[in-house]
Protein backbone atom coordinates (compact mmCIF):
# COMPACT_ATOMS: atom_id res chain seq x y z
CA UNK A 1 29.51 0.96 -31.53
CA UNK A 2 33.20 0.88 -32.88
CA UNK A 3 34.72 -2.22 -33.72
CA UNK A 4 38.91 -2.02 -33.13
CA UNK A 5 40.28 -1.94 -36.60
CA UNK A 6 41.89 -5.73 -35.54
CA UNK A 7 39.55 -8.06 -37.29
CA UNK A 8 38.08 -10.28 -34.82
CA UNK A 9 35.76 -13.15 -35.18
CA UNK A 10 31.81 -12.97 -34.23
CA UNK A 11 31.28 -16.29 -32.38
CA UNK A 12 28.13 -18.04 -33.76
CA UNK A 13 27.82 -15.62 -36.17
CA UNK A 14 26.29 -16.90 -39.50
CA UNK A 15 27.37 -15.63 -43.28
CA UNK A 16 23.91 -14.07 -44.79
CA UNK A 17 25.32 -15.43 -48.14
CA UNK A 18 26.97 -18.66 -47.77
CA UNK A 19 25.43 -20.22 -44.44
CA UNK A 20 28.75 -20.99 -43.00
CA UNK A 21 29.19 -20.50 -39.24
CA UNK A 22 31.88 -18.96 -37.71
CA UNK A 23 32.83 -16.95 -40.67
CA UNK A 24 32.50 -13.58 -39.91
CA UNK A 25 34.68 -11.45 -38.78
CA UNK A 26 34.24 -7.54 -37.75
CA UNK A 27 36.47 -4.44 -37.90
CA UNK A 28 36.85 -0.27 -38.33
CA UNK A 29 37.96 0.84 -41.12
CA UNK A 30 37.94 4.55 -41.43
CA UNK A 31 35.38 5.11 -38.55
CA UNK A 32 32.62 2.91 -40.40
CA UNK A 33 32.23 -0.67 -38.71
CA UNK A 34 32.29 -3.52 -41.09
CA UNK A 35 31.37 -7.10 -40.95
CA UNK A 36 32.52 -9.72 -43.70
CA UNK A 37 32.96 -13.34 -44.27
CA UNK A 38 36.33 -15.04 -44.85
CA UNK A 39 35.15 -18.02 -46.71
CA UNK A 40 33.14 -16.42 -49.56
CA UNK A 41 32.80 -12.50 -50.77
CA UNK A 42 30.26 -10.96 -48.70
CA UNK A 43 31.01 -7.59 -47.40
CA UNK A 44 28.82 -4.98 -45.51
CA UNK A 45 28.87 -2.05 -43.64
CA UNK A 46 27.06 -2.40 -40.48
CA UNK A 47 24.84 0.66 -39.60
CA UNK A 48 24.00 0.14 -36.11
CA UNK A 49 20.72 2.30 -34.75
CA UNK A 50 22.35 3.46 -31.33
CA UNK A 51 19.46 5.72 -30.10
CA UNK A 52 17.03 2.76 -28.81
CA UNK A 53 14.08 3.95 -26.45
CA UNK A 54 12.48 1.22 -23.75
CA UNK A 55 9.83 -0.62 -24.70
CA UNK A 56 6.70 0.39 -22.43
CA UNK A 57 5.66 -2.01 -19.70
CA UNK A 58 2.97 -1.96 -17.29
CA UNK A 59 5.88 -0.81 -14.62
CA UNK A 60 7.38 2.09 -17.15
CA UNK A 61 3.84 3.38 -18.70
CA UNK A 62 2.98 6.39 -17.63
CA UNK A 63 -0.74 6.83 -18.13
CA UNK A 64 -2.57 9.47 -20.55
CA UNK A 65 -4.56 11.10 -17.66
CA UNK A 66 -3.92 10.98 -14.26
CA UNK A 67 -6.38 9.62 -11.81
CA UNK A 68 -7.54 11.58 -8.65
CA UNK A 69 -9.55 10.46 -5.85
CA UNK A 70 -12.53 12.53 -4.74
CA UNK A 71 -13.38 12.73 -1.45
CA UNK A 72 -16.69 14.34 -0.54
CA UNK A 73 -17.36 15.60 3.44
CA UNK A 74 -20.72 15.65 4.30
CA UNK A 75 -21.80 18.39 7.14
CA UNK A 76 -22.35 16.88 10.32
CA UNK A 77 -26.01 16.92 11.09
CA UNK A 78 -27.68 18.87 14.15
CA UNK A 79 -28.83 15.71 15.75
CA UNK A 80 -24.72 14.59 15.37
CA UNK A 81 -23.55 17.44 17.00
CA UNK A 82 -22.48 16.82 20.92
């Protein structure tokens, strides 16, 4: 995700090194994203994992082995036949 090199503010966002909320603000600065807090010194560059996979879910799981129904047909018997 890239930030717009305007620094903007992260609403509810809390510093990691003084506490304060509202403090942090984001930006792009040479195409690396950067978060950092305007009331004390903490800056970091933010290394954001884009390539997330779903988490499985009874609906999404796709089972190991797929199950198939067996149907056995009996002959008809000589006494059945008409």
């Amino acid at each position: 995700m890239a930030y717009s090199t305007k620094r903007r503010f992260m609403a509810g966002a809390v510093c990691p090194r003084c506490s304060q909320m509202d403090s942090i603000v984001v930006y792009n600065l040479d195409g690396k994203d950067f978060r950092e807090c305007v009331k004390c010194d903490f800056k970091e560059e933010m290394r954001l994992n884009i390539a997330t996979s779903e988490l499985d879910t009874r609906v999404n799981h796709k089972p190991d082995h797929e199950t198939v129904q067996v149907i056995n047909i009996l002959p008809l018997d000589s006494s059945d036949k008409k």
